[in-house]
Every structure is written in structure tokens, then in C-alpha cells.
N, C-alpha and C. Protein backbone atom coordinates (compact mmCIF):
# COMPACT_ATOMS: atom_id res chain seq x y z
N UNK A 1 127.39 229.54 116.45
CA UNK A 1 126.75 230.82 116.18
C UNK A 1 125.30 230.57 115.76
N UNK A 2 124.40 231.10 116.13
CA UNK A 2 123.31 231.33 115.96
C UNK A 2 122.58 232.37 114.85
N UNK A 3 121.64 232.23 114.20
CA UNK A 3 121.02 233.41 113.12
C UNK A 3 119.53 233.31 114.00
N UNK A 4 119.19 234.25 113.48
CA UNK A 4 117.47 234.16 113.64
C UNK A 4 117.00 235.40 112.95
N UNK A 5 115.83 235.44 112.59
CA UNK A 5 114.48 235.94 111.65
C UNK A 5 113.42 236.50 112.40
N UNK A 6 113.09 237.25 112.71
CA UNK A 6 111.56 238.10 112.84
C UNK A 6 110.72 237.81 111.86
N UNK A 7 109.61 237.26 112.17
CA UNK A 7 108.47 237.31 110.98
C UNK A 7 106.87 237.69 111.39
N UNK A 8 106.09 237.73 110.62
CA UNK A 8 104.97 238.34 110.92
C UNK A 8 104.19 236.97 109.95
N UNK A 9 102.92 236.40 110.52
CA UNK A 9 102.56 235.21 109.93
C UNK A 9 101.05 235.72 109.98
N UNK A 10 100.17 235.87 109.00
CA UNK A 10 99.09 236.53 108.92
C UNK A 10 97.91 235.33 108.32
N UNK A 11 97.09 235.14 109.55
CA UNK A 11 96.14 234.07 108.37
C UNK A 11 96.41 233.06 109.36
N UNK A 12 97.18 232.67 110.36
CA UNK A 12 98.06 231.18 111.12
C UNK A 12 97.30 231.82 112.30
N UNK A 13 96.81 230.84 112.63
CA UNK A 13 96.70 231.06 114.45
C UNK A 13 97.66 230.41 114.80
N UNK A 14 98.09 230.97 116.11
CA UNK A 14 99.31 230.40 117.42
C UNK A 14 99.48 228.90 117.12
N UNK A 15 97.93 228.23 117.77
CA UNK A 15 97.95 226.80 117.52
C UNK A 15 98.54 226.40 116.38
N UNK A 16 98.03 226.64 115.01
CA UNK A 16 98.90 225.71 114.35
C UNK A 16 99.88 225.85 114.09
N UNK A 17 100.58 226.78 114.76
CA UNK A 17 102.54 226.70 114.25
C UNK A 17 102.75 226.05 115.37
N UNK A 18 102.39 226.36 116.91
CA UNK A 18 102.71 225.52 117.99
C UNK A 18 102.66 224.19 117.30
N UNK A 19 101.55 223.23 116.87
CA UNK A 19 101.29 222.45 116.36
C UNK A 19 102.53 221.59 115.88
N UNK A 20 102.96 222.54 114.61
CA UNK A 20 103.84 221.84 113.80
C UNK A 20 105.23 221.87 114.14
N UNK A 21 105.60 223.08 115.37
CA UNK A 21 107.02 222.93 115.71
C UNK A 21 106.81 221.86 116.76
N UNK A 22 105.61 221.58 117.63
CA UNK A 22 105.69 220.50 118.59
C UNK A 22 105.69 219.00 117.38
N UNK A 23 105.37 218.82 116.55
CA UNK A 23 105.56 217.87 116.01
C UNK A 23 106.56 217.50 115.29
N UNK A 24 107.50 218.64 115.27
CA UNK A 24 109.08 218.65 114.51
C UNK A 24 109.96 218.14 115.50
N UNK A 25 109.75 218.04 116.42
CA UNK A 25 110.51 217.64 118.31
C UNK A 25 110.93 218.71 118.64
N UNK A 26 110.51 219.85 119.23
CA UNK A 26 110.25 220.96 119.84
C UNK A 26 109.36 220.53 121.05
N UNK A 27 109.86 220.82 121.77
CA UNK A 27 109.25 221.21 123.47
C UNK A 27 109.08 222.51 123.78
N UNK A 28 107.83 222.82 124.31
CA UNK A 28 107.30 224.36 125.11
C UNK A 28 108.46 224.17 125.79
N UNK A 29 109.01 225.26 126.34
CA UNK A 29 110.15 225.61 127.17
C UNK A 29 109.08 226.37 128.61
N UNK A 30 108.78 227.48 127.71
CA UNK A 30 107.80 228.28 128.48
C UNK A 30 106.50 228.77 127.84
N UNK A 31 105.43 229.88 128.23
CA UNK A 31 104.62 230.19 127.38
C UNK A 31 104.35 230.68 126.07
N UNK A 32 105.97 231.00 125.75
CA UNK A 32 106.02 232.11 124.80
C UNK A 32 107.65 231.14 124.05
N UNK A 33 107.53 230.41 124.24
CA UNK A 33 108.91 229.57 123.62
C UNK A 33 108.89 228.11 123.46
N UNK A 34 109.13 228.00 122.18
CA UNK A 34 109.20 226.14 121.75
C UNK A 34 110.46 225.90 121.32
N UNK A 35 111.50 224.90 121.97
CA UNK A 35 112.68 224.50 121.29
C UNK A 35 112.62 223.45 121.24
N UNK A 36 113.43 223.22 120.09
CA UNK A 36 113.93 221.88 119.54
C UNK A 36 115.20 221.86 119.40
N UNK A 37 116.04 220.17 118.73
CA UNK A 37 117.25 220.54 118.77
C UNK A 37 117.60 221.13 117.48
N UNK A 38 118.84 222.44 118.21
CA UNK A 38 119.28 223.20 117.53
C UNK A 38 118.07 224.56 117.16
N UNK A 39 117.18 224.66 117.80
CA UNK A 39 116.25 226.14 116.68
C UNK A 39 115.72 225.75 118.60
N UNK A 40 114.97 227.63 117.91
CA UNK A 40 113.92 228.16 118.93
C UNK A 40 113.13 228.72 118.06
N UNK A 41 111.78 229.19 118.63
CA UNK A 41 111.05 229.73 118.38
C UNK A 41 110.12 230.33 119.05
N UNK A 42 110.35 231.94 119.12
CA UNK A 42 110.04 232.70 120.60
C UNK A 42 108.73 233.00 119.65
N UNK A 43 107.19 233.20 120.34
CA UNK A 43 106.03 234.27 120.07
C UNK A 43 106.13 235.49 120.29
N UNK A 44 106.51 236.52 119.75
CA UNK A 44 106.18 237.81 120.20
C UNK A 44 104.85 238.57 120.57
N UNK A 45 103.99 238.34 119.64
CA UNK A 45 102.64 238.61 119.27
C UNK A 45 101.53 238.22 118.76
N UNK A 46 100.36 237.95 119.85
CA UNK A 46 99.22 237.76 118.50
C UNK A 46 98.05 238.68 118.96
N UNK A 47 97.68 239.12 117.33
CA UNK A 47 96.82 239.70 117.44
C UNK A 47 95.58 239.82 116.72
N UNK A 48 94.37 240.33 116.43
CA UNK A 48 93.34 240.02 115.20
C UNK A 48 93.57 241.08 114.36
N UNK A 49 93.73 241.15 113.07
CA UNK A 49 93.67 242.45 111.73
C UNK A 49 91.95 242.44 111.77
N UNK A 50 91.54 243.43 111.31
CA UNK A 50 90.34 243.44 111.08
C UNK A 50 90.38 244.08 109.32
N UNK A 51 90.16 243.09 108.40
CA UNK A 51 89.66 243.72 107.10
C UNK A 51 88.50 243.27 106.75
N UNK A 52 88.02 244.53 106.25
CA UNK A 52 86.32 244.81 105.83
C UNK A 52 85.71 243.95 107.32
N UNK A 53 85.00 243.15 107.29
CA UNK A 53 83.77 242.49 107.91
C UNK A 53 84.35 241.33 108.82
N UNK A 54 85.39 240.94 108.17
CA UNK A 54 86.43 239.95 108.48
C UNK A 54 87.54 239.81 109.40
N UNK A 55 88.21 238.77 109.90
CA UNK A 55 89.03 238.82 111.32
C UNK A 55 89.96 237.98 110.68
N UNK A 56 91.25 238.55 110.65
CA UNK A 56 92.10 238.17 110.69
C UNK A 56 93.37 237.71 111.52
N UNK A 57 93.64 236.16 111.94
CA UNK A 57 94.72 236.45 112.92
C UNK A 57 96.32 236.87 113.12
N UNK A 58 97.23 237.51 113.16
CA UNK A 58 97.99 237.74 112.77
C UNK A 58 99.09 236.75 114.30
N UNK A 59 100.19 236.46 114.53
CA UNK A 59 101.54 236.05 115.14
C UNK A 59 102.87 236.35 114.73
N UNK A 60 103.17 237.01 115.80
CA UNK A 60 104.61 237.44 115.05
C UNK A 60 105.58 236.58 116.30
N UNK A 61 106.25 236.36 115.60
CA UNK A 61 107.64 235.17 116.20
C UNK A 61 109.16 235.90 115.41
N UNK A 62 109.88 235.43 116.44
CA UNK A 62 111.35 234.98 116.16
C UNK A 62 111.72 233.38 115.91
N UNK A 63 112.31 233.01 114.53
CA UNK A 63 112.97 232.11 114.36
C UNK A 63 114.40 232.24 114.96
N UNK A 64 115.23 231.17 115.57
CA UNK A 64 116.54 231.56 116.10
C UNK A 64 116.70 229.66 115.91
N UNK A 65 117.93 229.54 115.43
CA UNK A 65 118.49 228.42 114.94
C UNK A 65 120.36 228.52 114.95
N UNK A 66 120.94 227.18 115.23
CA UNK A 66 121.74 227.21 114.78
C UNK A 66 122.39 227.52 112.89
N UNK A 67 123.82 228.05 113.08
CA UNK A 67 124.32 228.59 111.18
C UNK A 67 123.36 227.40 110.48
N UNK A 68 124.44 225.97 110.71
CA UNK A 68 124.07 224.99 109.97
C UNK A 68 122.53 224.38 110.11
N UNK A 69 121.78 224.70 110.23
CA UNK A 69 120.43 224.47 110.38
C UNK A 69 119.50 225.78 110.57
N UNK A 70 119.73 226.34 110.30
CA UNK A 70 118.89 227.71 109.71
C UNK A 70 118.36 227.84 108.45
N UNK A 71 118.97 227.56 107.24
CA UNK A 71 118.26 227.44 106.12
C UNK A 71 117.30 226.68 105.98
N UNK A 72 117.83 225.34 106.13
CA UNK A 72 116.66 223.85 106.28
C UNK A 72 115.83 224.09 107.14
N UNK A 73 115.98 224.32 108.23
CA UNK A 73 114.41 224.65 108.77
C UNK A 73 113.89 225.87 108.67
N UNK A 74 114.34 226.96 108.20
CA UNK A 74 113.05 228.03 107.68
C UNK A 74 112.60 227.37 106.59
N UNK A 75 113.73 226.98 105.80
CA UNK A 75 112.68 226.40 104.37
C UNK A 75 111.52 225.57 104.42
N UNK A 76 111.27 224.46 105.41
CA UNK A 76 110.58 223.67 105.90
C UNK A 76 109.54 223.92 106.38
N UNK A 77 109.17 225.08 107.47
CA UNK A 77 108.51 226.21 108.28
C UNK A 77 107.59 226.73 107.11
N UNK A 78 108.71 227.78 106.19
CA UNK A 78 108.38 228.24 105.16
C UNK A 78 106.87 227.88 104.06
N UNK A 79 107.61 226.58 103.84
CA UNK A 79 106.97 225.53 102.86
C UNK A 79 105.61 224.79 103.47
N UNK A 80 105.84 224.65 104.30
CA UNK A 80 104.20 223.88 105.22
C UNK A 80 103.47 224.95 105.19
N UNK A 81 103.86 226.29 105.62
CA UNK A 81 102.65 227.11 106.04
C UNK A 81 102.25 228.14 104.51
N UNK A 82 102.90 227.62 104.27
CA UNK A 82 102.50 228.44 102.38
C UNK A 82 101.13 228.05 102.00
N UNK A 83 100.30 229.34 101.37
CA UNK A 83 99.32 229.59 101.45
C UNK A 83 99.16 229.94 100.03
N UNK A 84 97.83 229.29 99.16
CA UNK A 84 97.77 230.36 97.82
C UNK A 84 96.65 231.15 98.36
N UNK A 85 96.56 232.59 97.06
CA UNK A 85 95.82 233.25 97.38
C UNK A 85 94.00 232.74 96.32
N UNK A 86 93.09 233.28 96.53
CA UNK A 86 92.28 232.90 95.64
C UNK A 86 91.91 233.83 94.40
């Protein structure tokens, strides 16, 4: 059985999550999909926010993973791309 997550990643360009799931052993499948074993990770969207003067990039993805490896790798995902604020 499979789980998966919708998320919205604000501040990340495409590249660097491509980045880090290709460096987790994830393979592009197609343009819009990186798997590895056991998880996927589809792109839904990217787009720019615009606040005040400023450009923001926004990506929205599906996480999809196997039960037993769904926690550990969002947490992982999670944890790399964590951001403080200033």
C-alpha cells in the first residue's frame, strides 16, 4: 500500500528538490516525475508569488511512497529543505 502527501514548497525552486531527490537514488522517470526505490515524486506546479517588489518561487508536488517508508522519507525531505525565517 502506498500513502502520499500534496505539498506546496514556497521559497525552493524545481532544481533544488530535483537536485536532492536525484541524489537520494531517484531517477527522472519523465518530465514531471522522479522515482526512487519505493517513493515518487510527481511536480504538479511551479509558479512565481509576487510579494511587495519581490519574486517568489513557489512548486507544488505529490509525495507518494511506500506505508513502510513514508515517514522516513518525508522526515528527511522535510528536514533538508527547512528554512528559518529572519
Amino acid at each position: 500500500m502506498r500513502r502520499s502527501l500534496a505539498m506546496e514548497k514556497r521559497g525552493l525552486k524545481r532544481e533544488e528538490i530535483e537536485g536532492w531527490l536525484l541524489t537520494n537514488g531517484g531517477e527522472k522517470s519523465d518530465k514531471y516525475r522522479i522515482e526512487g526505490p519505493g517513493w515518487r515524486v510527481v511536480f504538479l506546479e511551479e509558479r512565481t508569488k509576487l510579494l511587495g517588489p519581490m519574486h517568489f518561487p513557489v512548486v507544488k508536488l505529490r509525495i507518494e511512497a511506500e506505508e513502510d517508508l513514508f515517514e522516513n522519507f518525508l522526515r528527511r525531505f522535510r528536514m533538508h529543505f527547512l528554512r528559518g525565517g529572519a
